[in-house]
C-alpha atoms as a PDB file:
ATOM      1  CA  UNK A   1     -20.783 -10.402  52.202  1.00  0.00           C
ATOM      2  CA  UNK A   2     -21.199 -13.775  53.289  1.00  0.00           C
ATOM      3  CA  UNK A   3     -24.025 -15.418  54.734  1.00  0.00           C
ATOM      4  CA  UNK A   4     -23.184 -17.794  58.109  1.00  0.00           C
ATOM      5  CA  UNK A   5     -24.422 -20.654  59.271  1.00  0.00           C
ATOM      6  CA  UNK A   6     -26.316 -19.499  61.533  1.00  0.00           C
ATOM      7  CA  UNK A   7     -27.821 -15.789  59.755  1.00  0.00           C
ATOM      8  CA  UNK A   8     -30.045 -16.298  55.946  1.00  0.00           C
ATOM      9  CA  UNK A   9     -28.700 -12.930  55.002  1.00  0.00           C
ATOM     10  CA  UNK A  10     -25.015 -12.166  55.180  1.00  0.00           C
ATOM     11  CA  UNK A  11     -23.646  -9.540  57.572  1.00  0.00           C
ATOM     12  CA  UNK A  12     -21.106  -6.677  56.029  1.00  0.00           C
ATOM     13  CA  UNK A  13     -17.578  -6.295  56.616  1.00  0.00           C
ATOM     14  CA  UNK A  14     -17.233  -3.554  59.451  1.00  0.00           C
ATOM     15  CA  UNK A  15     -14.125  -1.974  60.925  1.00  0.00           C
ATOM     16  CA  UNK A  16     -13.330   0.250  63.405  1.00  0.00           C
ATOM     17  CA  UNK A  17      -9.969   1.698  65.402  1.00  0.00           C
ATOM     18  CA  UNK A  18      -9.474   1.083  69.017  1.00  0.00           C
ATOM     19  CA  UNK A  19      -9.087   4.991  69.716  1.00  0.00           C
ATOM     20  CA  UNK A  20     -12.583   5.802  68.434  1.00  0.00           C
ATOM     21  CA  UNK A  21     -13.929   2.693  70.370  1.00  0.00           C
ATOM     22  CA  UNK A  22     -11.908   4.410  73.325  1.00  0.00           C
ATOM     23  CA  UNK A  23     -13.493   7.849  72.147  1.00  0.00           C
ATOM     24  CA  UNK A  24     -17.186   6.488  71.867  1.00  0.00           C
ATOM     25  CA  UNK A  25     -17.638   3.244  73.437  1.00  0.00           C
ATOM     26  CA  UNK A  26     -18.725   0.201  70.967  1.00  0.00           C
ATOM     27  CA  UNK A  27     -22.315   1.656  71.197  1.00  0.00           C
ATOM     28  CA  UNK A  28     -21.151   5.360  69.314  1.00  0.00           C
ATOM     29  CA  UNK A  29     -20.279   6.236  65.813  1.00  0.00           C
ATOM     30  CA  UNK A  30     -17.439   3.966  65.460  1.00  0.00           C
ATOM     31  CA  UNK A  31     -17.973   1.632  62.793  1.00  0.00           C
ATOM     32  CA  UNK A  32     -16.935   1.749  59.147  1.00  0.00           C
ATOM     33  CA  UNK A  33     -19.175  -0.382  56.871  1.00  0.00           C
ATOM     34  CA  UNK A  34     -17.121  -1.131  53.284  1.00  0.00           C
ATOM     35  CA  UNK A  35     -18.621   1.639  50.543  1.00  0.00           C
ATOM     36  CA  UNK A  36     -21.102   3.056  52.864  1.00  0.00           C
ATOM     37  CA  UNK A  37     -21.361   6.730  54.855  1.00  0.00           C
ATOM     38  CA  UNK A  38     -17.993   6.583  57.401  1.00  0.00           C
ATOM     39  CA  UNK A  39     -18.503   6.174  60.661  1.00  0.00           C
ATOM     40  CA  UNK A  40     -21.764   4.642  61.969  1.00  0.00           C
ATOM     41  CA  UNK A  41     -23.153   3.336  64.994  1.00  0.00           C
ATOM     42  CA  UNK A  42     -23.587  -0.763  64.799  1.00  0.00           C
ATOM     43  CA  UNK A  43     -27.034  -0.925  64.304  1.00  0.00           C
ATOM     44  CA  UNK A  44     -26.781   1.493  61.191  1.00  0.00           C
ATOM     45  CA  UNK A  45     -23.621   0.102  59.883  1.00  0.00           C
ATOM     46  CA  UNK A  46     -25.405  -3.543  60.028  1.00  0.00           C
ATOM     47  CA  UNK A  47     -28.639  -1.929  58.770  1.00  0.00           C
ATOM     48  CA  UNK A  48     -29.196  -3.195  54.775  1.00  0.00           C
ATOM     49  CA  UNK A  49     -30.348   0.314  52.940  1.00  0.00           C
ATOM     50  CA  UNK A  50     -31.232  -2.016  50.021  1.00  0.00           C
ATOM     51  CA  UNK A  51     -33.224  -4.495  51.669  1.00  0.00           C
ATOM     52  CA  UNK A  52     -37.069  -5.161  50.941  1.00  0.00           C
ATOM     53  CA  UNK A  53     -37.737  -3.633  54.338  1.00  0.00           C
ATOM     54  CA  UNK A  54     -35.914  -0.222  53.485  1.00  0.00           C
ATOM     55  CA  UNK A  55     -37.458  -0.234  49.582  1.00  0.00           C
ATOM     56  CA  UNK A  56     -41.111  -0.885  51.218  1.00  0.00           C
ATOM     57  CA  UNK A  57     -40.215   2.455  53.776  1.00  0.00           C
ATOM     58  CA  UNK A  58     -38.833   4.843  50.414  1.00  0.00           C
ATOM     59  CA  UNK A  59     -42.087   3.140  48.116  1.00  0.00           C
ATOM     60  CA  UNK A  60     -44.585   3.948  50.983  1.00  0.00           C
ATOM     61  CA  UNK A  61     -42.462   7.770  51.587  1.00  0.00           C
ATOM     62  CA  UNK A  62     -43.001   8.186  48.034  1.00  0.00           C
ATOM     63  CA  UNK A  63     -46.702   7.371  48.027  1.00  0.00           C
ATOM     64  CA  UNK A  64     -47.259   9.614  51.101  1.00  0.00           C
ATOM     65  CA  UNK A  65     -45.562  12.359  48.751  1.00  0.00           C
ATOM     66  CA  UNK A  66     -47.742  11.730  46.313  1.00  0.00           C
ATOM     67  CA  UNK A  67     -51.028  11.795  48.186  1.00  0.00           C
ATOM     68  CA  UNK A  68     -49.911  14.892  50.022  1.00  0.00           C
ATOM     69  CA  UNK A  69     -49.336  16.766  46.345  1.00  0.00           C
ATOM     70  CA  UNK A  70     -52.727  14.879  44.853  1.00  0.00           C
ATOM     71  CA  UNK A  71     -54.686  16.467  47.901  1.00  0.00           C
ATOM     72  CA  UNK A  72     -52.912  19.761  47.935  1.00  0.00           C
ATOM     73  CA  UNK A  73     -54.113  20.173  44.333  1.00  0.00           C
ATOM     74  CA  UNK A  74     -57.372  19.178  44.724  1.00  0.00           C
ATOM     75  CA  UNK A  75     -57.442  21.897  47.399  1.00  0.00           C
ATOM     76  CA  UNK A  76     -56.500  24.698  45.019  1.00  0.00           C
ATOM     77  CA  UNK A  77     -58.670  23.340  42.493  1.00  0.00           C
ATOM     78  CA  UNK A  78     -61.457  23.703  45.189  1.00  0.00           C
ATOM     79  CA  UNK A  79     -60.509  26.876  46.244  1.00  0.00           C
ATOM     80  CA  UNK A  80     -60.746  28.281  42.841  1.00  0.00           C
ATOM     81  CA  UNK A  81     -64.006  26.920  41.860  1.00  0.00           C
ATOM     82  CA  UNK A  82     -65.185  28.093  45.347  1.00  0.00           C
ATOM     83  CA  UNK A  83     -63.621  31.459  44.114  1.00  0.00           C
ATOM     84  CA  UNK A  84     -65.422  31.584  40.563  1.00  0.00           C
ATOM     85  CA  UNK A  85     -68.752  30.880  42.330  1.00  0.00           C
ATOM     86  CA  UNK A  86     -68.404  33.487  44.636  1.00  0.00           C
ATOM     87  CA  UNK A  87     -68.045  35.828  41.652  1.00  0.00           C
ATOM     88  CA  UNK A  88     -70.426  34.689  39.421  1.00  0.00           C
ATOM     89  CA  UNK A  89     -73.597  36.590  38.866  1.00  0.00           C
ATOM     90  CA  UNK A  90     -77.295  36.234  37.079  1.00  0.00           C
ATOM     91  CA  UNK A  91     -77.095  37.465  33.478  1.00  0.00           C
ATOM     92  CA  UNK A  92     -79.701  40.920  32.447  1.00  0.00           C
ATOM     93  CA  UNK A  93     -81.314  39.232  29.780  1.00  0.00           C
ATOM     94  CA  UNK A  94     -81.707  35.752  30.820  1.00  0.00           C
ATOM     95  CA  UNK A  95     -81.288  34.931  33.892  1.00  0.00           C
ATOM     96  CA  UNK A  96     -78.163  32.209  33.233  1.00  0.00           C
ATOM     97  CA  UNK A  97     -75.299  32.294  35.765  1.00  0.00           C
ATOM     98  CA  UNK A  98     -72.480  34.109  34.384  1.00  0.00           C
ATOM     99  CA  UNK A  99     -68.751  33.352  35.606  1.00  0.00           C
ATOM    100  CA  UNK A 100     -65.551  35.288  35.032  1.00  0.00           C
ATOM    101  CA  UNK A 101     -63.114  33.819  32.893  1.00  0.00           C
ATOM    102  CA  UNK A 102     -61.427  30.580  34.220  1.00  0.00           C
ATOM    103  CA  UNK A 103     -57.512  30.554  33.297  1.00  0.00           C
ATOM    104  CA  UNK A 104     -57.668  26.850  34.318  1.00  0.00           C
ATOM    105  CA  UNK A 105     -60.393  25.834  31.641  1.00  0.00           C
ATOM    106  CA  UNK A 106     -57.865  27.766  28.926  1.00  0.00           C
ATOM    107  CA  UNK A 107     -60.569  30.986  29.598  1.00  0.00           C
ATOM    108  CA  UNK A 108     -58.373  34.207  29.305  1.00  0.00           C
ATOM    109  CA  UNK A 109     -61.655  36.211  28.802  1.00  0.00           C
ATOM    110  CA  UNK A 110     -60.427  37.555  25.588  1.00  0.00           C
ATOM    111  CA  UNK A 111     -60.312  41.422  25.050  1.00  0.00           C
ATOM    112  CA  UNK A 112     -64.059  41.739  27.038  1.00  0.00           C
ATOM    113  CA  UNK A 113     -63.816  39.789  29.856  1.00  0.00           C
ATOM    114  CA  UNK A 114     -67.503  39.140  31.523  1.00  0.00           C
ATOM    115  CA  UNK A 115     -67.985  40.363  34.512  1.00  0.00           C
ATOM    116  CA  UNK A 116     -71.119  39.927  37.022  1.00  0.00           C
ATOM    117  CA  UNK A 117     -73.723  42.096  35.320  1.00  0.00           C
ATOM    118  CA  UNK A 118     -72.934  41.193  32.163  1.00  0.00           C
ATOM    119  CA  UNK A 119     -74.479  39.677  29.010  1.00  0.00           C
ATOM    120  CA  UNK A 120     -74.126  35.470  29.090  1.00  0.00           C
ATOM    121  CA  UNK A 121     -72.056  34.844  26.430  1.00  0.00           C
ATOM    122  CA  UNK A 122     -75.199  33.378  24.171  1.00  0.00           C
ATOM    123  CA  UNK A 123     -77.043  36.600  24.891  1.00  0.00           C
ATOM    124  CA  UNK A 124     -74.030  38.688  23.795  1.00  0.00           C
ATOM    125  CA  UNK A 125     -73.584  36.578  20.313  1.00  0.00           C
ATOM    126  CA  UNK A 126     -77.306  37.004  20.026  1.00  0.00           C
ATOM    127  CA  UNK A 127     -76.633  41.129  20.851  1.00  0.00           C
ATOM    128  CA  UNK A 128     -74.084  41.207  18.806  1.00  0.00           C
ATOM    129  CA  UNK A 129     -75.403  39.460  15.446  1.00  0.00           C
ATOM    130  CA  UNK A 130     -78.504  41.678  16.187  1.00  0.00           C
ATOM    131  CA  UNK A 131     -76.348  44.539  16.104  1.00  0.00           C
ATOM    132  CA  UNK A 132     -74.814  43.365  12.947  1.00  0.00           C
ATOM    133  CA  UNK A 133     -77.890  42.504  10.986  1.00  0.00           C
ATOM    134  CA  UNK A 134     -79.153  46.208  11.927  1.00  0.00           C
ATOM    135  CA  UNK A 135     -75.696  47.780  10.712  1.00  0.00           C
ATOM    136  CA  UNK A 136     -75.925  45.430   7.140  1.00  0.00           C
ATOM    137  CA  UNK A 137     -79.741  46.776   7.151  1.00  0.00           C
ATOM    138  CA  UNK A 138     -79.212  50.145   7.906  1.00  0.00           C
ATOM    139  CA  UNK A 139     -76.265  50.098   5.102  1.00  0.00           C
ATOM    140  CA  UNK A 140     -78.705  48.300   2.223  1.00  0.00           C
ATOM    141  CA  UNK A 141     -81.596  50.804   2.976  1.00  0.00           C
ATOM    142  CA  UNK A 142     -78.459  53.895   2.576  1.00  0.00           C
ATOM    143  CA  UNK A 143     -77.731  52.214  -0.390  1.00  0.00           C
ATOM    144  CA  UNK A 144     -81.275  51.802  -1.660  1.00  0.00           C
ATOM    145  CA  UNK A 145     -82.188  55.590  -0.656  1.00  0.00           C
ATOM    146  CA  UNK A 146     -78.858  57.177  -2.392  1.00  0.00           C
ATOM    147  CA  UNK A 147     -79.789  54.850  -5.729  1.00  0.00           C
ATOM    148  CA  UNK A 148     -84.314  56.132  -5.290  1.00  0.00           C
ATOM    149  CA  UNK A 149     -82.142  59.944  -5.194  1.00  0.00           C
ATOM    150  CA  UNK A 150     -79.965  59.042  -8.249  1.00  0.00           C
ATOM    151  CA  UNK A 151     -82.715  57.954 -10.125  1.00  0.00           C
ATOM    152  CA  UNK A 152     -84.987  60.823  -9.208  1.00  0.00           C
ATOM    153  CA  UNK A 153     -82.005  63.252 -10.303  1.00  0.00           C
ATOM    154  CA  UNK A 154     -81.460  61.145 -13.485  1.00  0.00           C
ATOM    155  CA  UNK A 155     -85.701  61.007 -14.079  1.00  0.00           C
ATOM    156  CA  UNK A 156     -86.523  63.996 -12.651  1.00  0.00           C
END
């Protein structure tokens, strides 16, 4: 393309055939543009896909893309919280709010998920090493009564 005297950007070579200009009148899709989609009308065969103009129309498409999957997250991630809320529930023992397992916070719940009505997770560690002190107690008094027996059979 050349630029004319009388144009700052160059117009591109066009061409056409007298039947489709009989066909479709020089306002149709007659025009051929050189290494572009075949036959356009004149204003999109003179039409510069790579201009400024056309890159500022894809850059602001791709932006409005972008916003629309940005907001349509946010949405889901709103929903879901909205979601968790709604299922949460006081624990027994202390009163803390207790929420199901979150799959977006890496949460899978494990092999007990909580549930509303269920122990807080501190009040179930503190439940559970309870429970464990009692067993290791219960075993070392076992142990302490079978050795008093021993010793009463081995005295006595």
């Amino acid at each position: 393309m050349r630029a004319t005297p009388t144009t700052a950007t160059p117009s591109p070579p066009l061409a056409t055939t007298l039947d489709r200009l009989r066909t479709h009148g020089p306002l149709g899709p007659v025009w051929w543009r050189y290494g572009r989609q075949p036959w356009q009308t004149l204003t999109d065969a003179l039409a510069n896909p790579d201009d400024e103009a056309a890159h500022r129309v894809r850059d602001e498409q791709h932006r409005a893309r972008e916003r629309a999957r940005q907001e349509r997250e946010r949405r889901e991630r709103e929903e879901a919280r909205r979601r968790r809320e709604a299922a949460a529930g006081p624990c027994p023992t202390c009163g803390r709010t207790v929420h199901p397992p979150d799959p977006a916070w890496g949460q899978d719940g494990g092999e007990q998920p909580v549930e509303p009505g269920d122990d807080c997770t501190v009040c179930a560690r503190a439940k559970e090493r309870e429970r464990q002190e009692d067993e290791a107690r219960a075993a070392a008094e076992a142990e302490a009564a079978a050795a008093r027996r021993g010793l009463r059979r081995f005295f006595g």
